[in-house]
N, C-alpha and C. Protein backbone atom coordinates (compact mmCIF):
# COMPACT_ATOMS: atom_id res chain seq x y z
N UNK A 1 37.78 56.22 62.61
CA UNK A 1 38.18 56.83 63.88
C UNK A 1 37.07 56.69 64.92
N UNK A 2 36.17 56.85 64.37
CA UNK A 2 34.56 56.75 65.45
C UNK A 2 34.53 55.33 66.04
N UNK A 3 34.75 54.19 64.89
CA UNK A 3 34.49 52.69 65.21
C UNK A 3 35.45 52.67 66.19
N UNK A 4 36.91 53.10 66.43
CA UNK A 4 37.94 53.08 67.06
C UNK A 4 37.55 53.45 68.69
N UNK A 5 36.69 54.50 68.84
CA UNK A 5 36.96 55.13 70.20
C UNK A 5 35.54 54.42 70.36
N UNK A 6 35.13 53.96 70.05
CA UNK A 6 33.63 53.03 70.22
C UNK A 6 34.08 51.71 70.72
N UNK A 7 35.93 50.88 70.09
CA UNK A 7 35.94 49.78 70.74
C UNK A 7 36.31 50.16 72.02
N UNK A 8 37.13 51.27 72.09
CA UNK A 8 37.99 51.45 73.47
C UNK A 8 36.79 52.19 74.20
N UNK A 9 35.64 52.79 74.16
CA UNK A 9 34.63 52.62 74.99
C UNK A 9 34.15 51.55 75.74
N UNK A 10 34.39 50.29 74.75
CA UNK A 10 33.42 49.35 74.93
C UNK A 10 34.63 48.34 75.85
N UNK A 11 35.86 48.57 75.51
CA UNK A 11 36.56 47.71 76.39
C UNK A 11 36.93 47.85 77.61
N UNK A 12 36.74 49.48 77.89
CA UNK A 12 36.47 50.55 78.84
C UNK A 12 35.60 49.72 80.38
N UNK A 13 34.42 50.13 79.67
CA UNK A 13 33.71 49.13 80.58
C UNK A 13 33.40 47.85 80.82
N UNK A 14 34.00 46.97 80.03
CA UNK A 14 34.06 45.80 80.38
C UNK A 14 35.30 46.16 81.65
N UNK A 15 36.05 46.20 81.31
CA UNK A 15 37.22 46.85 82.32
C UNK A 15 36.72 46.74 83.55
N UNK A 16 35.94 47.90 83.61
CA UNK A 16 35.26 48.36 84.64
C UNK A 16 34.04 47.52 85.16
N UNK A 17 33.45 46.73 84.38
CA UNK A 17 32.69 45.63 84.95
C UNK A 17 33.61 44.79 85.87
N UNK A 18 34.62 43.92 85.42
CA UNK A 18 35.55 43.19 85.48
C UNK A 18 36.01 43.59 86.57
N UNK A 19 36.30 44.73 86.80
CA UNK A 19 37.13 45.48 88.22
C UNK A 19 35.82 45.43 89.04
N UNK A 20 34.98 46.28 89.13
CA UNK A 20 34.19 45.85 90.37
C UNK A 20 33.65 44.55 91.09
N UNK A 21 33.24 43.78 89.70
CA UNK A 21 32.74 42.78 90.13
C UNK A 21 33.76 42.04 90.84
N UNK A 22 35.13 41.76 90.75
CA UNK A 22 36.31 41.27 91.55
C UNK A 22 36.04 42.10 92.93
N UNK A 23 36.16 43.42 92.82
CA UNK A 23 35.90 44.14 93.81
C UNK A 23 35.15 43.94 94.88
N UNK A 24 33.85 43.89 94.41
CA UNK A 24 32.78 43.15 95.53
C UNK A 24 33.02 41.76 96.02
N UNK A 25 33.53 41.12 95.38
CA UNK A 25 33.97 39.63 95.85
C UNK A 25 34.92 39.85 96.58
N UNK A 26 35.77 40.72 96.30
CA UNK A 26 37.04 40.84 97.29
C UNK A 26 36.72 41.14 98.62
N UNK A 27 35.97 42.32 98.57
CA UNK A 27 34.98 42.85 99.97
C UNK A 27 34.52 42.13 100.74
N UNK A 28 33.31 41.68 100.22
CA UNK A 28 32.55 39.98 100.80
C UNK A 28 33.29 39.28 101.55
N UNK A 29 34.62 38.59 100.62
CA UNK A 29 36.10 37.59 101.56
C UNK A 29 36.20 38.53 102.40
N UNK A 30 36.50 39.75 102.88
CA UNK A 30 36.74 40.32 103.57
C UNK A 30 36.29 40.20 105.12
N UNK A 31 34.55 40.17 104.61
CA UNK A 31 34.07 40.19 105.86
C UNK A 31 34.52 38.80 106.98
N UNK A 32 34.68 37.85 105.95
CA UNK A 32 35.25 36.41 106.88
C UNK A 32 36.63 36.51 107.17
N UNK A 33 37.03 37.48 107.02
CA UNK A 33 38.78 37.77 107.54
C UNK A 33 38.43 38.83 108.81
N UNK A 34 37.42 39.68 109.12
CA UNK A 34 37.06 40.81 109.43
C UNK A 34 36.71 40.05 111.01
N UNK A 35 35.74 39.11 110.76
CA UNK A 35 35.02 38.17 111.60
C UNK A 35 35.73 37.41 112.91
N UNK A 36 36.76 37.01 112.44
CA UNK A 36 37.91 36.38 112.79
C UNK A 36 38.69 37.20 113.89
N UNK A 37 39.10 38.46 113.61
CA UNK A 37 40.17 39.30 113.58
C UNK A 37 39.17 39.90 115.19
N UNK A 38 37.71 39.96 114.75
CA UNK A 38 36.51 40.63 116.04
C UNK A 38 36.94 39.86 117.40
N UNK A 39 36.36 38.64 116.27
CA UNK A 39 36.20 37.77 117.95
C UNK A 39 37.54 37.09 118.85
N UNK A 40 38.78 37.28 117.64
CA UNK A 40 40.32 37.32 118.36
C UNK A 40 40.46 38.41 119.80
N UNK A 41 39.87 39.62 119.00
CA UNK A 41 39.91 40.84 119.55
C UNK A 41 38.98 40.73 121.10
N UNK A 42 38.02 40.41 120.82
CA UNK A 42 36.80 40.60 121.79
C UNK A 42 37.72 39.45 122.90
N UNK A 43 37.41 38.45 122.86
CA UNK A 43 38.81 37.16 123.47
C UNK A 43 39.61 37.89 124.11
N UNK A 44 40.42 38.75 123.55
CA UNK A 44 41.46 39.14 124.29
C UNK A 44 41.13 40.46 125.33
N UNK A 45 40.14 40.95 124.89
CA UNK A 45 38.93 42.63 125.93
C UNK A 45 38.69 41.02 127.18
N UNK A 46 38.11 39.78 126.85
CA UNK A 46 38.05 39.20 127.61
C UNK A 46 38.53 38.82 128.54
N UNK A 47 40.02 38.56 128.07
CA UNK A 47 41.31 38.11 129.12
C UNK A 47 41.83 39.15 129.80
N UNK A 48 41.81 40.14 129.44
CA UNK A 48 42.59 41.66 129.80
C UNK A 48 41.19 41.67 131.49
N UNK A 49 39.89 42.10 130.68
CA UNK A 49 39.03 42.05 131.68
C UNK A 49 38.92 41.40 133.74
N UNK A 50 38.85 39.79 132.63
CA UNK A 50 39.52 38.96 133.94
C UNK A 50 40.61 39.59 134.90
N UNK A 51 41.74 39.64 134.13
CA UNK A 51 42.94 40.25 135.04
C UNK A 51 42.87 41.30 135.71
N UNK A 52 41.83 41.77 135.08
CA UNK A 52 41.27 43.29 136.01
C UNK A 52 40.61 42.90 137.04
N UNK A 53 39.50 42.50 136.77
CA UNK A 53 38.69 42.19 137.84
C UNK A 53 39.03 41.31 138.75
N UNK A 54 39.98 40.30 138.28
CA UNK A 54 40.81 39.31 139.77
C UNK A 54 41.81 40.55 140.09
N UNK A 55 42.36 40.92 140.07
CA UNK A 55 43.73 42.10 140.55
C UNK A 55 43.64 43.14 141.07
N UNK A 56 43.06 43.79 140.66
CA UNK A 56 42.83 45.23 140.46
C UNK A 56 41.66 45.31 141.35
N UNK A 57 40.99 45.06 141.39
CA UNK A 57 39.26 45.47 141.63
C UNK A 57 39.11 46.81 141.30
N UNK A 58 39.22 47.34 139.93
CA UNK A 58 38.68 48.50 139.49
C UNK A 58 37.14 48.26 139.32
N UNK A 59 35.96 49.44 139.21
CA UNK A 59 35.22 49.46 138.92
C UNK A 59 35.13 49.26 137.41
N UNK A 60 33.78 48.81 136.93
CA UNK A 60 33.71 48.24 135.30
C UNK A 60 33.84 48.87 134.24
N UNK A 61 33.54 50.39 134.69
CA UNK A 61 33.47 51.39 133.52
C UNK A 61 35.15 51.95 133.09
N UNK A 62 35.83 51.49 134.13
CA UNK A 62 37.52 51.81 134.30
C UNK A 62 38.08 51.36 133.42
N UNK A 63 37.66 49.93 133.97
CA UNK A 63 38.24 48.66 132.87
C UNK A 63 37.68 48.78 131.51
N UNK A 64 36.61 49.03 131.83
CA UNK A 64 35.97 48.92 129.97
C UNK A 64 36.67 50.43 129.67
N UNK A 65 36.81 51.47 129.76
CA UNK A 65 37.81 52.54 129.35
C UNK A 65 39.13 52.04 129.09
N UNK A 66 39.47 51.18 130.23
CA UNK A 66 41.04 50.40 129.49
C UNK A 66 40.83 49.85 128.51
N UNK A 67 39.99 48.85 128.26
CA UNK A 67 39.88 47.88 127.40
C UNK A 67 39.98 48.37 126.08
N UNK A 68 38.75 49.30 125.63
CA UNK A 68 38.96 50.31 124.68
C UNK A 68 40.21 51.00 124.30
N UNK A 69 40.98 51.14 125.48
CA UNK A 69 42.37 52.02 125.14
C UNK A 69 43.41 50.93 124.60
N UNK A 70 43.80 50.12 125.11
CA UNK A 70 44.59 48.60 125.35
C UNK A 70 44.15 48.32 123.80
N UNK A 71 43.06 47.43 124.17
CA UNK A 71 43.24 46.67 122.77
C UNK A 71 42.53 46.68 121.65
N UNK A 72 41.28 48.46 121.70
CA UNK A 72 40.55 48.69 120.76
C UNK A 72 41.33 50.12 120.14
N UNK A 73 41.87 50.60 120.69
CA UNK A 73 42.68 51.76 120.24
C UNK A 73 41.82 52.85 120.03
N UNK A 74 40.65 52.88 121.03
CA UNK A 74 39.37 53.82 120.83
C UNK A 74 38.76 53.89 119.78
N UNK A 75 39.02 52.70 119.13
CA UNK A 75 37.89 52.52 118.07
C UNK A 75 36.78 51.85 118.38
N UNK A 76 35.63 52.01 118.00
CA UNK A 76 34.02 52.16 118.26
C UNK A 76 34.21 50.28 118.19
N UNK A 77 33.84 50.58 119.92
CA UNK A 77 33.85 48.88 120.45
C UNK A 77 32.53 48.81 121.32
N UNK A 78 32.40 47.42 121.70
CA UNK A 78 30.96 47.55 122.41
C UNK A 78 31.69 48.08 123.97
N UNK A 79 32.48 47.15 124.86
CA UNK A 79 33.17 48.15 126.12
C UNK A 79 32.94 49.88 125.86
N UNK A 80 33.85 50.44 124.94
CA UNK A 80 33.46 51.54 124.85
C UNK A 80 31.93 52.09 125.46
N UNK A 81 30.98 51.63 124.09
CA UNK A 81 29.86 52.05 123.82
C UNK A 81 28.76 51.69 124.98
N UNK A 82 29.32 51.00 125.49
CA UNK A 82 27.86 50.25 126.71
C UNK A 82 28.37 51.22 127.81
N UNK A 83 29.97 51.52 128.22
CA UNK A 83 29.30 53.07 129.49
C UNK A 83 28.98 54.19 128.86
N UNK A 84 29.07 54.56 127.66
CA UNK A 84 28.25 56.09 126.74
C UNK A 84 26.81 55.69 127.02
N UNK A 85 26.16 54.29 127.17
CA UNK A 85 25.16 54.41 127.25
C UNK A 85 24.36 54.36 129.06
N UNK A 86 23.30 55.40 129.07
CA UNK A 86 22.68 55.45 130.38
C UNK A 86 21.93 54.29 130.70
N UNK A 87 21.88 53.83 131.87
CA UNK A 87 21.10 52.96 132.33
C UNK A 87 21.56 51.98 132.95
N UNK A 88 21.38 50.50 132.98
CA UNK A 88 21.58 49.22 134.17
C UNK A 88 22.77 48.48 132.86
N UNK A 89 23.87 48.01 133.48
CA UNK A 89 25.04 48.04 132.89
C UNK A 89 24.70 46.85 131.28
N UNK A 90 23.81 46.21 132.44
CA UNK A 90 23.39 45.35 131.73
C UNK A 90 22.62 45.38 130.17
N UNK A 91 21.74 46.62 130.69
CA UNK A 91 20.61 47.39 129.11
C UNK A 91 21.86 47.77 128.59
N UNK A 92 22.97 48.57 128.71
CA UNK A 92 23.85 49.23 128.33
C UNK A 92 24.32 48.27 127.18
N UNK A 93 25.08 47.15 127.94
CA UNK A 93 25.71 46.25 127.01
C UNK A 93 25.14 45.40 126.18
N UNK A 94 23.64 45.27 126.37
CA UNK A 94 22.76 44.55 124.96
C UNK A 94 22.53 45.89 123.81
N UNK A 95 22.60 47.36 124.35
CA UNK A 95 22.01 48.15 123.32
C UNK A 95 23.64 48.17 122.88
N UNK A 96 24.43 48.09 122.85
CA UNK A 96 25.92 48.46 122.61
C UNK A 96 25.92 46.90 121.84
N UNK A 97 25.92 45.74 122.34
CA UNK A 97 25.76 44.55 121.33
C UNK A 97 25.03 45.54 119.79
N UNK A 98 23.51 45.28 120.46
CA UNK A 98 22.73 45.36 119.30
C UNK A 98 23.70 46.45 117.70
N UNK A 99 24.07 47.50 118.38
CA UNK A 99 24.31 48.83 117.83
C UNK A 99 26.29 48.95 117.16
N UNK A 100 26.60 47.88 117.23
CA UNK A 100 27.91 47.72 117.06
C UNK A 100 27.90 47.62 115.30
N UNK A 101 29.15 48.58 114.93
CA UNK A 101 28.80 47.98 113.17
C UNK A 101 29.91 46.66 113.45
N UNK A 102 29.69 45.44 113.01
CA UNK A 102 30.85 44.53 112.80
C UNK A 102 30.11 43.79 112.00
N UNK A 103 31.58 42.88 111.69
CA UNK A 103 31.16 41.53 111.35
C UNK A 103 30.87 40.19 111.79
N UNK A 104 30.25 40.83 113.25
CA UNK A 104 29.91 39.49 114.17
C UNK A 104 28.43 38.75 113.36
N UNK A 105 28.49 37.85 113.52
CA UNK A 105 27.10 37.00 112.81
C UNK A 105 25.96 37.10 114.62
N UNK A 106 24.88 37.26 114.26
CA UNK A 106 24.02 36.41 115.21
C UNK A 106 24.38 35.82 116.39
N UNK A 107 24.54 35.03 116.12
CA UNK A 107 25.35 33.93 116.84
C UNK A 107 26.09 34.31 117.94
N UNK A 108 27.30 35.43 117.50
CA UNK A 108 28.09 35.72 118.34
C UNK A 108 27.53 36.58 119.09
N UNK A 109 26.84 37.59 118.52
CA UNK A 109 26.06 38.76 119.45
C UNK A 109 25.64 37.80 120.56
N UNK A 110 24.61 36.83 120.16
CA UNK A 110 24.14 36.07 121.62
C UNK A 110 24.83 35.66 122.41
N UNK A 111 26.09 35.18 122.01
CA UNK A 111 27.06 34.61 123.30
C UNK A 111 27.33 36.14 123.66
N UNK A 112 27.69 37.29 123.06
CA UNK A 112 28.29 38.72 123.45
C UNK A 112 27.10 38.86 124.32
N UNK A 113 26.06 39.01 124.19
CA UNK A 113 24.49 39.41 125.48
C UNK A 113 24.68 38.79 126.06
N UNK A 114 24.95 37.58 126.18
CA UNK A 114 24.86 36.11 127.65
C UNK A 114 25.68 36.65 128.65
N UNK A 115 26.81 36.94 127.86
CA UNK A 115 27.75 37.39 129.41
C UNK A 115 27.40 38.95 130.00
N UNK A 116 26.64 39.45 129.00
CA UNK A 116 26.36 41.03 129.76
C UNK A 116 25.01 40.72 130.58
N UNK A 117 24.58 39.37 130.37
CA UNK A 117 23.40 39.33 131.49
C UNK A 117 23.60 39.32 133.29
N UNK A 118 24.92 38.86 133.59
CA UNK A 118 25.56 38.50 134.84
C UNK A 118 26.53 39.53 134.78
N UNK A 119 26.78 40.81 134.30
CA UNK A 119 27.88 41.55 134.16
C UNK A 119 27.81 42.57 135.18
N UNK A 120 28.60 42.35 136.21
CA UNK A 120 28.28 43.57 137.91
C UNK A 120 27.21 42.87 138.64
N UNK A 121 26.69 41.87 138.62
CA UNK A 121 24.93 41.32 139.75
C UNK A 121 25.86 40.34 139.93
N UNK A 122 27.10 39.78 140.31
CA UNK A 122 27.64 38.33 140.98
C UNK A 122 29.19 38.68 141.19
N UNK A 123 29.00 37.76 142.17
CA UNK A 123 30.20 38.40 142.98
C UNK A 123 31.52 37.88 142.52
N UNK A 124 33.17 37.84 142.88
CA UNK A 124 33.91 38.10 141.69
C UNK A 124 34.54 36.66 141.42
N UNK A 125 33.79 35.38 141.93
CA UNK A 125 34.55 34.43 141.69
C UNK A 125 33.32 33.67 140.71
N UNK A 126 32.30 34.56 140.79
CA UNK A 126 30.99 33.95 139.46
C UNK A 126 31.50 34.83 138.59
N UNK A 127 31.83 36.01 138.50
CA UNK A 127 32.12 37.03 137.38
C UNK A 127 33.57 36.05 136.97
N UNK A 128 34.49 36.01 137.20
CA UNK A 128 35.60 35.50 136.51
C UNK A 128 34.98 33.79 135.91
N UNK A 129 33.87 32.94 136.41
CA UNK A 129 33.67 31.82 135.86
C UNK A 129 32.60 32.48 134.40
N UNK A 130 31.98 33.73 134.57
CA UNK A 130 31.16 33.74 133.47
C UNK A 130 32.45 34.42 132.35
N UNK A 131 33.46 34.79 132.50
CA UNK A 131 33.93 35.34 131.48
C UNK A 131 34.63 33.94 130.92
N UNK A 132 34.91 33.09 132.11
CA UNK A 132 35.96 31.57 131.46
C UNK A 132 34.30 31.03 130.41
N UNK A 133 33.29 30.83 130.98
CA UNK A 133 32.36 30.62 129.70
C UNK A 133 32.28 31.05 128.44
N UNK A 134 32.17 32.18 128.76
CA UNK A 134 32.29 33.20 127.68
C UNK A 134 33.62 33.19 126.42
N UNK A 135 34.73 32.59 126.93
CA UNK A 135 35.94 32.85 126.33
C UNK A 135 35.78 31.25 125.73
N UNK A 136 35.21 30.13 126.34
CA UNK A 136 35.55 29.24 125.50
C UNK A 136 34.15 29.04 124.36
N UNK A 137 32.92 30.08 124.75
CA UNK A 137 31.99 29.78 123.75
C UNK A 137 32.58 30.74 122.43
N UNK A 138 33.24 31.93 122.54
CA UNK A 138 34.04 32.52 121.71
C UNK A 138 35.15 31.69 121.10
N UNK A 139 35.59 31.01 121.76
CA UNK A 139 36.83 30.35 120.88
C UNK A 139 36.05 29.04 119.92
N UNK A 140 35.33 28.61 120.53
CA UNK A 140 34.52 28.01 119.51
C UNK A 140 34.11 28.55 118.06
N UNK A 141 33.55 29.72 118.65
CA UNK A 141 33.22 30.67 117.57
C UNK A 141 34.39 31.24 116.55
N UNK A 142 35.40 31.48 117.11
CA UNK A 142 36.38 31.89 116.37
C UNK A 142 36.99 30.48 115.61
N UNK A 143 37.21 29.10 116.07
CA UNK A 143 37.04 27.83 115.34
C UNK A 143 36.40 27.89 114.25
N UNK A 144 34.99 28.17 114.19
CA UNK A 144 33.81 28.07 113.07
C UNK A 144 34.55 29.31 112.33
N UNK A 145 34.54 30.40 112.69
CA UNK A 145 34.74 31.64 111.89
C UNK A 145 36.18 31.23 111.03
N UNK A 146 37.09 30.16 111.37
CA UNK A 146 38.21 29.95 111.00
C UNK A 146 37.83 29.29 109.61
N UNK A 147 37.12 28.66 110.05
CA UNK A 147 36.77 27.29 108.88
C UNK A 147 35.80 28.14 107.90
N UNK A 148 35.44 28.74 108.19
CA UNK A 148 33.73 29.69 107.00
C UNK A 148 35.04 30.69 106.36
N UNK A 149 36.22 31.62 106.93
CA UNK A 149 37.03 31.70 106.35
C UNK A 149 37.30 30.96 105.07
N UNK A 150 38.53 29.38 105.65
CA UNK A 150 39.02 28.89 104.87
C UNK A 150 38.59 28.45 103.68
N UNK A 151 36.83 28.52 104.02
CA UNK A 151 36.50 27.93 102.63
C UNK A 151 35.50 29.07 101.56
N UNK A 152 35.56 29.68 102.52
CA UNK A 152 34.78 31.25 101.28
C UNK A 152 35.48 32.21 101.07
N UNK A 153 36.49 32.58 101.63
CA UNK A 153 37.60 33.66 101.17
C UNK A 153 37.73 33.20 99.92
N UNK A 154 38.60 32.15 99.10
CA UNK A 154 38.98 31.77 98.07
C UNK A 154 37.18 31.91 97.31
N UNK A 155 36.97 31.53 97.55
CA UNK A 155 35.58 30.93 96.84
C UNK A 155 34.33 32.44 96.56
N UNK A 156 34.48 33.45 97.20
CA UNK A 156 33.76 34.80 97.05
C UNK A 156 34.76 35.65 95.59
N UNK A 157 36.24 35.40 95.93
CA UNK A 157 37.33 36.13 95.55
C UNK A 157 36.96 35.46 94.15
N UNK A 158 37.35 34.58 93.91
CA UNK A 158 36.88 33.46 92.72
C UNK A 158 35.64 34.01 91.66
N UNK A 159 34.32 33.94 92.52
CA UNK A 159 33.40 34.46 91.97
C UNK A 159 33.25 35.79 91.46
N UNK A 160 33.83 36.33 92.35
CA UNK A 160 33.81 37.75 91.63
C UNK A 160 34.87 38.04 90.19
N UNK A 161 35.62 37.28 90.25
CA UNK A 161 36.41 37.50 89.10
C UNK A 161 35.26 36.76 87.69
N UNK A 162 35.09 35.34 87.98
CA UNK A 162 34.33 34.88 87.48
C UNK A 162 33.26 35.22 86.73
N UNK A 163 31.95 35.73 87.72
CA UNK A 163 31.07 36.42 87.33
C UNK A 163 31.03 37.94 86.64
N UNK A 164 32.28 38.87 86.47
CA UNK A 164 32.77 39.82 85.52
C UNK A 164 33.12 39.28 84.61
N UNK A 165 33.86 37.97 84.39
CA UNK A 165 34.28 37.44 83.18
C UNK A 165 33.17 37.34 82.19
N UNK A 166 32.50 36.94 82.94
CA UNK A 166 31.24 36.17 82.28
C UNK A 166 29.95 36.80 81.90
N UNK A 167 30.09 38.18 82.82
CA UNK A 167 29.57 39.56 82.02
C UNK A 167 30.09 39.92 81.07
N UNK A 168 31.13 39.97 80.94
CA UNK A 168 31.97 40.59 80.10
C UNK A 168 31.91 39.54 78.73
N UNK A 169 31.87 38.73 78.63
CA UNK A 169 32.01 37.55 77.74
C UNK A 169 30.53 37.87 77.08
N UNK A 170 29.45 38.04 77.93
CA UNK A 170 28.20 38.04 77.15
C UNK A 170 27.77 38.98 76.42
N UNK A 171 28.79 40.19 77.59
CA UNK A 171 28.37 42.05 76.26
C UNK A 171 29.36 41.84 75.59
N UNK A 172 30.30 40.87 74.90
CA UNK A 172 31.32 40.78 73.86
C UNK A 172 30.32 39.96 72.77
């Protein structure tokens, strides 16, 4: 009876090896689905933006309150977070870059700071050409983020099953 609840201990946690380790791999793929889904998102705070600022002539903090409402659903976005923060719109939106939890890489943060460098200091037919910059160095980005997807989603998901197996195989 002892040897008995000793195997089902032991198969117990292999189990449970087996499950997390998939787990964390699953997570990981995640973040390259996560990535994707940002800079779709941010793209579109982009386009919404434009239409504001050619149309409307609201002030920036308006729009970035829309933007947040529209197409972040007041979830913790950099628009949001850069008018919570005091100061030159500009400090605002690099400390709101910096301070964002996502899954933006590097990379994107810098194109995200480039356009908050000219953001309110130019007048509205340079402001609508820095956001058309901005939207096609993002779609680029969302290109790459497509492809780092297609080929590590499968390939994280994989490993993690893998590498539990293969724990599991060695405490057997």
């Amino acid at each position: 009876y002892k040897e008995y609840k000793m195997l089902i201990l032991k198969y117990l946690l292999l189990g449970i090896i087996l499950f997390s380790s998939s787990y964390i791999g699953i997570i990981k793929a995640k973040t390259f689905e996560n990535r994707v889904k940002e800079l779709n998102k941010f793209q579109n705070a982009l386009l919404m933006f434009k239409s504001k600022i050619e149309f409307t002539y609201e002030p920036i903090k308006n729009i970035f309150e829309e933007i947040s409402k529209i197409i972040y659903q007041n979830e913790e976005n950099i628009f949001l977070n850069s008018i919570n923060i005091s100061g030159s719109i500009t400090l605002a939106w690099n400390k709101a870059v910096e301070n964002i939890k996502s899954d933006f890489k590097d990379e994107d943060k810098e194109i995200i700071k480039m356009f908050g460098k000219l953001l309110g200091k130019i007048d509205l037919i340079g402001q609508v050409n820095e956001i058309d910059l901005t939207m096609k160095l993002i779609e680029k980005q969302i290109e790459k983020a497509e492809i780092e997807k297609n080929q590590n989603t499968k390939l994280y998901k994989t490993m993690g099953i893998v590498l539990g197996m293969g724990i599991c195989i060695i405490l057997i």
